[in-house]
C-alpha atoms as a PDB file:
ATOM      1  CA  UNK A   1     -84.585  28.362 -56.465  1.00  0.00           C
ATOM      2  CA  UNK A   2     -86.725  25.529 -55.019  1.00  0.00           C
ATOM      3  CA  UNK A   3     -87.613  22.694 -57.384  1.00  0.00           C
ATOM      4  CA  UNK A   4     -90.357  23.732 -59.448  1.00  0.00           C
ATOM      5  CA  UNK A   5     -94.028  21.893 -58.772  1.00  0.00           C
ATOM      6  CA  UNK A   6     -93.962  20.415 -62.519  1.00  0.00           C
ATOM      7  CA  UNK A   7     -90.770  19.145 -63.311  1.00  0.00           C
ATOM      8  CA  UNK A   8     -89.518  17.437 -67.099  1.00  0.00           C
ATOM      9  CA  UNK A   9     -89.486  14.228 -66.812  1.00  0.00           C
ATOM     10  CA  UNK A  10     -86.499  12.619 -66.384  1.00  0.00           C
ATOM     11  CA  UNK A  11     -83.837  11.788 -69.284  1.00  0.00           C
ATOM     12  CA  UNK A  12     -81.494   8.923 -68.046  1.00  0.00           C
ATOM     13  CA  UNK A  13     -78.462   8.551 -69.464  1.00  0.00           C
ATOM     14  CA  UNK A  14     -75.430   5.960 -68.448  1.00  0.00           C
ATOM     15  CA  UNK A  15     -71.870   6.630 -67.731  1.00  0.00           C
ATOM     16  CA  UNK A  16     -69.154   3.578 -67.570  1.00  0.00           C
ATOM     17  CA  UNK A  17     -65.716   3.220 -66.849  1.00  0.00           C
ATOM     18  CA  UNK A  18     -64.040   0.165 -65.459  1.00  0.00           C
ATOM     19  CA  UNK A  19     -65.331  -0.146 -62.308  1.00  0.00           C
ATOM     20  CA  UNK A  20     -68.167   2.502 -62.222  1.00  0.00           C
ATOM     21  CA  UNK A  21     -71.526   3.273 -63.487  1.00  0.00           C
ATOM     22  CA  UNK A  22     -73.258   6.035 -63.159  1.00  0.00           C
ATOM     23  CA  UNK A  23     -76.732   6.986 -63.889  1.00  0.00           C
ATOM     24  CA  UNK A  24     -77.485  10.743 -64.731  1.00  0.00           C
ATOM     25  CA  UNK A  25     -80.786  13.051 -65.935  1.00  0.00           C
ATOM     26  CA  UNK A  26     -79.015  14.868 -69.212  1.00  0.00           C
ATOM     27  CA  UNK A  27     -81.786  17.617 -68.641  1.00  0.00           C
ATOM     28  CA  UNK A  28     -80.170  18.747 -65.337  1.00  0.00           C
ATOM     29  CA  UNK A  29     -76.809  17.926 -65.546  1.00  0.00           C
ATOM     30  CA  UNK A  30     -74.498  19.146 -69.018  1.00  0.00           C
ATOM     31  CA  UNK A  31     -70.499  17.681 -69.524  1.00  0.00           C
ATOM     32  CA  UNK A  32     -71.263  15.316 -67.268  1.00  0.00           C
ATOM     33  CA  UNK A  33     -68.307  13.576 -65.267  1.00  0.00           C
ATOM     34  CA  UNK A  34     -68.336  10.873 -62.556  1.00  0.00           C
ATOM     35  CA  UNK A  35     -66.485  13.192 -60.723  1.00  0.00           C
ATOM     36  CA  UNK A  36     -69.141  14.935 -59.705  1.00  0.00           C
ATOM     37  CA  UNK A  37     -70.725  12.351 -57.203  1.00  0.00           C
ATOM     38  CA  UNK A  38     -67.243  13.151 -55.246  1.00  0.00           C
ATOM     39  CA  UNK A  39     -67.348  15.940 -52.544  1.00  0.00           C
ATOM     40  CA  UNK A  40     -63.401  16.748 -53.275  1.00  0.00           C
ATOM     41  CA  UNK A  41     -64.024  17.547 -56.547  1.00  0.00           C
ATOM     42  CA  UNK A  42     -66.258  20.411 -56.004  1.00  0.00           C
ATOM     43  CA  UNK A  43     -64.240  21.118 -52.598  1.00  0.00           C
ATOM     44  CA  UNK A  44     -61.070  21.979 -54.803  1.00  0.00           C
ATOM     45  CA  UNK A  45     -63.687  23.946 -57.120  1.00  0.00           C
ATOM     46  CA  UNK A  46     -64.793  25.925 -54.533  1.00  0.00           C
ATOM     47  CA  UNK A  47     -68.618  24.907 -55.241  1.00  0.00           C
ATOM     48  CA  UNK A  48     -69.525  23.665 -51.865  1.00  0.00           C
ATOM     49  CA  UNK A  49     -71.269  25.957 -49.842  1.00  0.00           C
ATOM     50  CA  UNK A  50     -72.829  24.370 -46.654  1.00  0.00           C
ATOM     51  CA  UNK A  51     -72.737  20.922 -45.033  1.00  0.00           C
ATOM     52  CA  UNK A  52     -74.903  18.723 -42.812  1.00  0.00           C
ATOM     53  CA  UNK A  53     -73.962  16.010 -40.401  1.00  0.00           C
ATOM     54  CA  UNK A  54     -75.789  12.894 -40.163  1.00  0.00           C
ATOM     55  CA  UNK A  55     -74.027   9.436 -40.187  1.00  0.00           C
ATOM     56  CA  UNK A  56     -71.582  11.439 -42.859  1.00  0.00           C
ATOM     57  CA  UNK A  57     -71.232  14.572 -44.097  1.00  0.00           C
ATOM     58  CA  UNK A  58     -73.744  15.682 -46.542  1.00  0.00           C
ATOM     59  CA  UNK A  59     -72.734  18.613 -49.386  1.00  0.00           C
ATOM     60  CA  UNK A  60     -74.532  21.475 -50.895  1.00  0.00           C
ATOM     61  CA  UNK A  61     -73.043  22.800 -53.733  1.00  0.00           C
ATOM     62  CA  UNK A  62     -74.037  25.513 -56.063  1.00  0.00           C
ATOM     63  CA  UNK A  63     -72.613  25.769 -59.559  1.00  0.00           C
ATOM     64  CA  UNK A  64     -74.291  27.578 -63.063  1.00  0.00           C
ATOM     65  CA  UNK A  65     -76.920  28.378 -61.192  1.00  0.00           C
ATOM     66  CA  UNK A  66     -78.127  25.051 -59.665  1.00  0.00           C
ATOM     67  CA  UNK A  67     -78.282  23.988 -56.170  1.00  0.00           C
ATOM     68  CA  UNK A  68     -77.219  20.169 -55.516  1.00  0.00           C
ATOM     69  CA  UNK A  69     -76.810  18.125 -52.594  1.00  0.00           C
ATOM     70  CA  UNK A  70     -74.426  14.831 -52.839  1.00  0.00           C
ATOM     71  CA  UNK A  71     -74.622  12.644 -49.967  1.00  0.00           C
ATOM     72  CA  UNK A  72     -72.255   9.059 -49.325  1.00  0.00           C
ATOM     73  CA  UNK A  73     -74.461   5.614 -48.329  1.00  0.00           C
ATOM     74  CA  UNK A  74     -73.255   5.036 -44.927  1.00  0.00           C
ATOM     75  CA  UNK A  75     -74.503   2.168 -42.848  1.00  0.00           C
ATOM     76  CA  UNK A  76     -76.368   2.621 -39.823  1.00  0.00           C
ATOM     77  CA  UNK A  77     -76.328   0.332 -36.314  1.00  0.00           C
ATOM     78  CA  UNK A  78     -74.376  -2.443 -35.180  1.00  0.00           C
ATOM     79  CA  UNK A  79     -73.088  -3.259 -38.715  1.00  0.00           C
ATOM     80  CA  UNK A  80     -71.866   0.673 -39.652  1.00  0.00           C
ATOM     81  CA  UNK A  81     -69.511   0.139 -36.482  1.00  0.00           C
ATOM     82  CA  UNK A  82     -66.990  -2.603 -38.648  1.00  0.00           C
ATOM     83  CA  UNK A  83     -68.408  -1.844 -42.228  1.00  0.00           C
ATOM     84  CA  UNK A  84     -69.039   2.023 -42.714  1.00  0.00           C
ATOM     85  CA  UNK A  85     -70.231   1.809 -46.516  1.00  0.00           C
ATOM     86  CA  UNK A  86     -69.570  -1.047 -48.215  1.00  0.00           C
ATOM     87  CA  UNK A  87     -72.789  -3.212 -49.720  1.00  0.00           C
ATOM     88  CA  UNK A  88     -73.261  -6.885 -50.973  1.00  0.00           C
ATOM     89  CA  UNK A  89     -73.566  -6.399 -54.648  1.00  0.00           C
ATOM     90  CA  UNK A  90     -76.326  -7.986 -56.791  1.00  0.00           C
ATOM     91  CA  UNK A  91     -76.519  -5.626 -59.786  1.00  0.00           C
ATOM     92  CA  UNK A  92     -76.562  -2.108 -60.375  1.00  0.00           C
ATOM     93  CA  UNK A  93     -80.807  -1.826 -60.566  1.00  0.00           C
ATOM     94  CA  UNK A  94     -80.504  -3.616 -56.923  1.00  0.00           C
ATOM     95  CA  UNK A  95     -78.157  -0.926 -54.775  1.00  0.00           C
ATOM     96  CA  UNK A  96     -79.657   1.655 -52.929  1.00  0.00           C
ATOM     97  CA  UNK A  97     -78.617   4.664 -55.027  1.00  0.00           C
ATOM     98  CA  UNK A  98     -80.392   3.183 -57.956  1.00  0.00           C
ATOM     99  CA  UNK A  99     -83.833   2.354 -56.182  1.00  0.00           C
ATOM    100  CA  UNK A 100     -83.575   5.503 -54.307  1.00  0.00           C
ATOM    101  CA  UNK A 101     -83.258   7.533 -57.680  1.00  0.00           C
ATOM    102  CA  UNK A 102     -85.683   5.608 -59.289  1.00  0.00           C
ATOM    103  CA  UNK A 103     -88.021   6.171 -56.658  1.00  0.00           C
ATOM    104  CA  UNK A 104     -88.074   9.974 -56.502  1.00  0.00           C
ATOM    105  CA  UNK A 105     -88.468  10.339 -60.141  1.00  0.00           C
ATOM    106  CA  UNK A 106     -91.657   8.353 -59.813  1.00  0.00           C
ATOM    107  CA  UNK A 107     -92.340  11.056 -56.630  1.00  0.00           C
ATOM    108  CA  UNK A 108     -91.644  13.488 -58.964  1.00  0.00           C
ATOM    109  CA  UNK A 109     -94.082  12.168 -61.720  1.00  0.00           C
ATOM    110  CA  UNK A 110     -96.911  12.364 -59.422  1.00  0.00           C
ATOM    111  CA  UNK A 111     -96.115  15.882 -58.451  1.00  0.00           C
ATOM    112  CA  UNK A 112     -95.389  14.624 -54.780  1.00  0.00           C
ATOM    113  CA  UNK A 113     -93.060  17.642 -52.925  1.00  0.00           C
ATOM    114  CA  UNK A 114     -89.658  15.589 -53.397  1.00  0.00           C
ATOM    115  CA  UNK A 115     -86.331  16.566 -54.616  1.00  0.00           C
ATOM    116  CA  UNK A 116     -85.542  15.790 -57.815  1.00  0.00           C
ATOM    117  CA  UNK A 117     -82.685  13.352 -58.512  1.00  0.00           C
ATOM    118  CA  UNK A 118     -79.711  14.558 -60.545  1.00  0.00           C
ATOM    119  CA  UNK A 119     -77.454  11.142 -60.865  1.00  0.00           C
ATOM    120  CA  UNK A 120     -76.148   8.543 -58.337  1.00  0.00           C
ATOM    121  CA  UNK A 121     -72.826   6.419 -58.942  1.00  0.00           C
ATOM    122  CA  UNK A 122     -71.875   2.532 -58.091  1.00  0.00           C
ATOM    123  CA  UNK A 123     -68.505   1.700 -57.589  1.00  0.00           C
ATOM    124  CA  UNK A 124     -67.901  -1.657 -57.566  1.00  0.00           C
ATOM    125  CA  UNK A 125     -65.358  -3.874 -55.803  1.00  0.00           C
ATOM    126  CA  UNK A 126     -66.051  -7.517 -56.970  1.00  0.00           C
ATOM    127  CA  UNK A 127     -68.686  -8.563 -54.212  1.00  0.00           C
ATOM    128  CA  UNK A 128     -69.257  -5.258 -52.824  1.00  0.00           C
ATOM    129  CA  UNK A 129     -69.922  -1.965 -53.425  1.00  0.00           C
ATOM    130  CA  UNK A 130     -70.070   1.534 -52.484  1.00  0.00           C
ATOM    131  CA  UNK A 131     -72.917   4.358 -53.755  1.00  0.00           C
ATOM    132  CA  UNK A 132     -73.473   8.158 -54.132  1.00  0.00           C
ATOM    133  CA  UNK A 133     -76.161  10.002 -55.187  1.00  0.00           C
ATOM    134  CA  UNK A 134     -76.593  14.077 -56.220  1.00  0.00           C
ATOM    135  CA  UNK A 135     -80.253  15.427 -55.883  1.00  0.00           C
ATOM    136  CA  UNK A 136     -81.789  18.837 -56.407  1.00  0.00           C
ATOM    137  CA  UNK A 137     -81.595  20.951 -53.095  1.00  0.00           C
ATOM    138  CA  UNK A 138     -84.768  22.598 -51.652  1.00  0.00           C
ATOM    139  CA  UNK A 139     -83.351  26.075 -50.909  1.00  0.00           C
ATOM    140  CA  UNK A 140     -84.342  28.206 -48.514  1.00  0.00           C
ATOM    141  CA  UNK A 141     -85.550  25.803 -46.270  1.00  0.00           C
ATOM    142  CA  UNK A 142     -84.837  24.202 -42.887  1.00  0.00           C
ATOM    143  CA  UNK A 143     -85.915  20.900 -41.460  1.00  0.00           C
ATOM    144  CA  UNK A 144     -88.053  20.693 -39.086  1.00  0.00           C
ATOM    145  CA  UNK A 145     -86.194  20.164 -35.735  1.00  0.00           C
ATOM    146  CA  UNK A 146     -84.094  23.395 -36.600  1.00  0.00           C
ATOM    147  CA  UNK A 147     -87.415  25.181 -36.915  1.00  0.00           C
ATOM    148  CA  UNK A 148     -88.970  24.116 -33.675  1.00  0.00           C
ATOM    149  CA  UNK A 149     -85.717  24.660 -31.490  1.00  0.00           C
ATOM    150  CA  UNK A 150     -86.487  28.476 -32.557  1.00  0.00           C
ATOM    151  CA  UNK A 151     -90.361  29.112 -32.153  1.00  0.00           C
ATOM    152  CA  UNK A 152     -93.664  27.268 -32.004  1.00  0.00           C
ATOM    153  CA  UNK A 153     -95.733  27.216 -35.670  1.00  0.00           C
ATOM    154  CA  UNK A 154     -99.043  27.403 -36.397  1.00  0.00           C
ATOM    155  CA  UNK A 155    -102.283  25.037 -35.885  1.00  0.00           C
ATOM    156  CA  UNK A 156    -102.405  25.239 -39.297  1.00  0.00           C
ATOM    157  CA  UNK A 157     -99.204  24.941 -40.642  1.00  0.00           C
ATOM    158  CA  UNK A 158     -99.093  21.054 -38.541  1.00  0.00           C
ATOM    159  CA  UNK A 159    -102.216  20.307 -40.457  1.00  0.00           C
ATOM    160  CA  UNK A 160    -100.498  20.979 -43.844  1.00  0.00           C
ATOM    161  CA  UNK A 161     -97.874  18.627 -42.232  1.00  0.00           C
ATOM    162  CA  UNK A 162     -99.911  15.523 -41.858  1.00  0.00           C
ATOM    163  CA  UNK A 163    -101.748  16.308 -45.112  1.00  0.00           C
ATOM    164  CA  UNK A 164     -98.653  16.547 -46.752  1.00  0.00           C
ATOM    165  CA  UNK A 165     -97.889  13.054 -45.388  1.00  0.00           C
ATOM    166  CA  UNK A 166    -101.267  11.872 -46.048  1.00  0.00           C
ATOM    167  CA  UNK A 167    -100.782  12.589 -49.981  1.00  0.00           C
ATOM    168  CA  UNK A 168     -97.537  10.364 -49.891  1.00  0.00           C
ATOM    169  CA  UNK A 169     -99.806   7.383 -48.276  1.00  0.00           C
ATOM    170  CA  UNK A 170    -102.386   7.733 -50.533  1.00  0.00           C
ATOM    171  CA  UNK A 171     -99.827   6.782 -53.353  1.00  0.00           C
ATOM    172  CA  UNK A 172     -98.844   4.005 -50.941  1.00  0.00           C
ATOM    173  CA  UNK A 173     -95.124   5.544 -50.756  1.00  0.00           C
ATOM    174  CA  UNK A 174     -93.132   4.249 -48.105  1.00  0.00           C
ATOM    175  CA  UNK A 175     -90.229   6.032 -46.298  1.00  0.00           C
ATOM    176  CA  UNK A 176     -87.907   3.885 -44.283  1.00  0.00           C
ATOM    177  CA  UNK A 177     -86.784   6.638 -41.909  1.00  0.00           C
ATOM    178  CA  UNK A 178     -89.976   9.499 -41.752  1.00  0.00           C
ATOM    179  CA  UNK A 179     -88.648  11.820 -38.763  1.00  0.00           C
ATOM    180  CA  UNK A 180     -88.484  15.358 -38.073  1.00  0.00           C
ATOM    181  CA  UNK A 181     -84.942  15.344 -39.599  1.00  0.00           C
ATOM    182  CA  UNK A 182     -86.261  14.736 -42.947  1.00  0.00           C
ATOM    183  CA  UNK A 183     -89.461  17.040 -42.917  1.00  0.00           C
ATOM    184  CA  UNK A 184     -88.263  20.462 -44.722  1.00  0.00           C
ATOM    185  CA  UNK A 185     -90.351  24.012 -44.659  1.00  0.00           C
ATOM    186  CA  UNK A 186     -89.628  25.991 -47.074  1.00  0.00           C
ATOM    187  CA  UNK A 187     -89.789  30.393 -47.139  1.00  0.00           C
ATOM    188  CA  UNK A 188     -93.300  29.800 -48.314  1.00  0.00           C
ATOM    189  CA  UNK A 189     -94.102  27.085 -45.868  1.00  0.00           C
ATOM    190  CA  UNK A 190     -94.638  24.387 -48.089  1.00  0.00           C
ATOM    191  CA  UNK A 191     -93.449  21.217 -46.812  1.00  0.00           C
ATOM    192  CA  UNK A 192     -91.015  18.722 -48.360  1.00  0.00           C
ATOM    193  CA  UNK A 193     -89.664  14.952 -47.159  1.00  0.00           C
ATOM    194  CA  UNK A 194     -86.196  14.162 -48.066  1.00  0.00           C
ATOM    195  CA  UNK A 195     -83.913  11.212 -47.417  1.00  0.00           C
ATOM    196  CA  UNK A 196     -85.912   8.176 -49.339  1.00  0.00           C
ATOM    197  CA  UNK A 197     -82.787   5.582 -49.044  1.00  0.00           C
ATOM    198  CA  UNK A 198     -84.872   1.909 -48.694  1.00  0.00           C
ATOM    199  CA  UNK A 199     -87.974   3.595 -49.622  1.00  0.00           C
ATOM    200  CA  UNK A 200     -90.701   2.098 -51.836  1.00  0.00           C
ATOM    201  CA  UNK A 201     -93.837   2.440 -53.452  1.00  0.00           C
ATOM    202  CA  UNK A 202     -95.896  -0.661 -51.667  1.00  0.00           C
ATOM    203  CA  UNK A 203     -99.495  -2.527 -51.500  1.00  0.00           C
ATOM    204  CA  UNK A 204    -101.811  -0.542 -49.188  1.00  0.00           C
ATOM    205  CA  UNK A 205    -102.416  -3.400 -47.024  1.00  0.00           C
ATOM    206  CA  UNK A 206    -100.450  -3.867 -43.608  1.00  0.00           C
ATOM    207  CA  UNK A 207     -99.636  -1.858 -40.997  1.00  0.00           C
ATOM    208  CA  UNK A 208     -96.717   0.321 -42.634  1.00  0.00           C
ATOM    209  CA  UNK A 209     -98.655   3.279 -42.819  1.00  0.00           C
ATOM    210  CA  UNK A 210     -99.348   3.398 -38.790  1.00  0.00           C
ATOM    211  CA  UNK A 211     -95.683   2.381 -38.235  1.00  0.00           C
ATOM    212  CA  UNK A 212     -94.387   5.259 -40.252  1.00  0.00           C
ATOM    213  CA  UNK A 213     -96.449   7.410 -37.936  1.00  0.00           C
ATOM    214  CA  UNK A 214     -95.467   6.061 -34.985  1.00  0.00           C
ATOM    215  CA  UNK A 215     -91.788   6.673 -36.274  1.00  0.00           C
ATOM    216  CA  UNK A 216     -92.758   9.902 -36.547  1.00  0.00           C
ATOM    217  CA  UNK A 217     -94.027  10.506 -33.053  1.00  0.00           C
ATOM    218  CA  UNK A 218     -90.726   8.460 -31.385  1.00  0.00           C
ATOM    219  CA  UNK A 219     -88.735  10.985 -32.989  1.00  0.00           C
ATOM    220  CA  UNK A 220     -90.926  14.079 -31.690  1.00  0.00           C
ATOM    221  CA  UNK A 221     -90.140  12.520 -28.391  1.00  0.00           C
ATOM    222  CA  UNK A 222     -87.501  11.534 -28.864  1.00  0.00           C
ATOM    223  CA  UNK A 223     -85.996  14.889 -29.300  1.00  0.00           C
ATOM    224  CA  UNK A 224     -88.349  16.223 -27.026  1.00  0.00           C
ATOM    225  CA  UNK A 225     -86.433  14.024 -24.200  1.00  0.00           C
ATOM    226  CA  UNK A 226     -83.011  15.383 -25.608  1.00  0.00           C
ATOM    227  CA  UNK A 227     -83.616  19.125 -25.476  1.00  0.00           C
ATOM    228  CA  UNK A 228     -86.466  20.627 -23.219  1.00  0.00           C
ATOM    229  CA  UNK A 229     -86.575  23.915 -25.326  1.00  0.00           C
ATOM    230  CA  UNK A 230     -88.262  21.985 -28.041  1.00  0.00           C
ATOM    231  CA  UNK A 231     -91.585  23.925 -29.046  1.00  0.00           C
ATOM    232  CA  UNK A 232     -93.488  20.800 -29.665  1.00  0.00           C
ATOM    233  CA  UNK A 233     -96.286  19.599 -27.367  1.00  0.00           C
ATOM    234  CA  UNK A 234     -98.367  16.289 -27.604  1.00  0.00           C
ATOM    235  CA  UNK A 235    -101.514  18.202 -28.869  1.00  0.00           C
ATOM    236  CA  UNK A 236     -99.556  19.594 -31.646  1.00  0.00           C
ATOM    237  CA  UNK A 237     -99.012  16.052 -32.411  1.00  0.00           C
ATOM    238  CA  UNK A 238    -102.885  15.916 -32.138  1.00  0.00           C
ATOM    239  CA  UNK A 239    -102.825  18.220 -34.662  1.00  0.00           C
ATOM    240  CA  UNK A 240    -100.480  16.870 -37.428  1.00  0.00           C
ATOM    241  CA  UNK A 241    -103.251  13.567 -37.221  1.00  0.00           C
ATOM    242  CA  UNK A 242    -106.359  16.456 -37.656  1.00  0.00           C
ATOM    243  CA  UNK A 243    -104.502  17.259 -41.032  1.00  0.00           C
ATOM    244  CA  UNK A 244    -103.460  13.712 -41.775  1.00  0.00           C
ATOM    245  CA  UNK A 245    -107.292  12.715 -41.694  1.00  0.00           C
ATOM    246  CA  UNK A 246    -108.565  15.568 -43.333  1.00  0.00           C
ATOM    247  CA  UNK A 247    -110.580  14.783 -47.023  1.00  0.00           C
END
């Protein structure tokens, strides 16, 4: 089951011990343990039932009926080379699984086509610190590179795709990494965005909205460059920007 369009508003509640804290949504999540924001745990319970491979392994897990994803902070670029996930520590409302959790249940409030968060976990080593965070998994569904190495899709399906964008702009939501990695279609073609690590809610002046587009394109090309086969042309890029101008 996909997350449903109206969803009950979040019900934090906070789990401590010693060196961890955990934030959790009782609504979603019952007996809570901090165990569950750790892939062996649900490995030895045999609740893991796909992966995906980024800059670490990302679980889906299914259990009573629910279908979670848990995914590790890793660091990216220069610095992920020496220091794979460690994090200068501040306070808990200040690391990355926090504001990321935060964020989508204020996507979430406005009915924006998010997942919804489940709980994240800090664990804390003096200076630094290391983060998880379980969401709700958009089933049936594949992003949208895996869907164009396999066919073309329609004119009007990549005008729902910059509309869909479009409605995260016009609530001046930010996403630190928009690519076609982290574009989902769903059985009934509706369209998600995942992955909102270092996103924000911002002012609508600047140029972030244009640079988040022009992400976008690099990684059409990008991939493009990579693998021939892709069915993506630049007018299909022309478009996505038909439906992210539409009223």
């Amino acid at each position: 089951m996909n997350p449903s369009t109206f969803v009950k508003p979040c019900s934090k509640k906070v789990h401590e011990n010693n060196n961890i804290f955990c934030v959790y949504d009782e609504n979603e999540v019952e007996n809570f343990s901090e165990a569950f924001l750790d892939s062996s745990y649900w490995q030895k319970n045999n609740h893991i039932v796909g992966t995906a491979q980024g800059r670490g392994t990302t679980w889906f897990i299914e259990v009573n009926n629910k279908s979670w994803v848990l995914k590790h902070y890793y660091r990216g670029g220069l610095i992920g080379k020496f220091n794979k996930d460690s994090y200068l520590f501040s306070k808990n409302a200040n690391t990355r699984a926090a504001k990321e959790f935060e964020l989508l249940n204020q996507l979430c409030a406005l009915n924006l086509p998010v997942p919804k968060p489940i709980a994240y976990r800090i664990t804390n080593n003096g200076l630094f610190y290391k983060a998880d965070i379980l969401t709700e998994r958009v089933c049936n569904a594949q992003d949208l590179i895996s869907l164009l190495m396999k066919q073309s899709i329609s004119s009007t399906l990549w005008q729902r795709i910059g509309k869909t964008i479009k409605s995260f702009h016009d609530h001046n939501v930010y996403h630190h990494d928009l690519n076609i990695h982290n574009i989902l279609i769903d059985d009934q073609e509706k369209i998600w965005i995942i992955d909102f690590d270092q996103g924000e809610i911002r002012s609508s002046s600047g140029n972030w909205k244009q640079e988040n587009m022009s992400r976008l394109l690099r990684s059409f090309n990008k991939e493009k460059t990579k693998c021939n086969t892709i069915h993506w042309q630049e007018s299909e890029w022309e478009l996505l920007l038909a439906g992210y101008e539409s009223e």
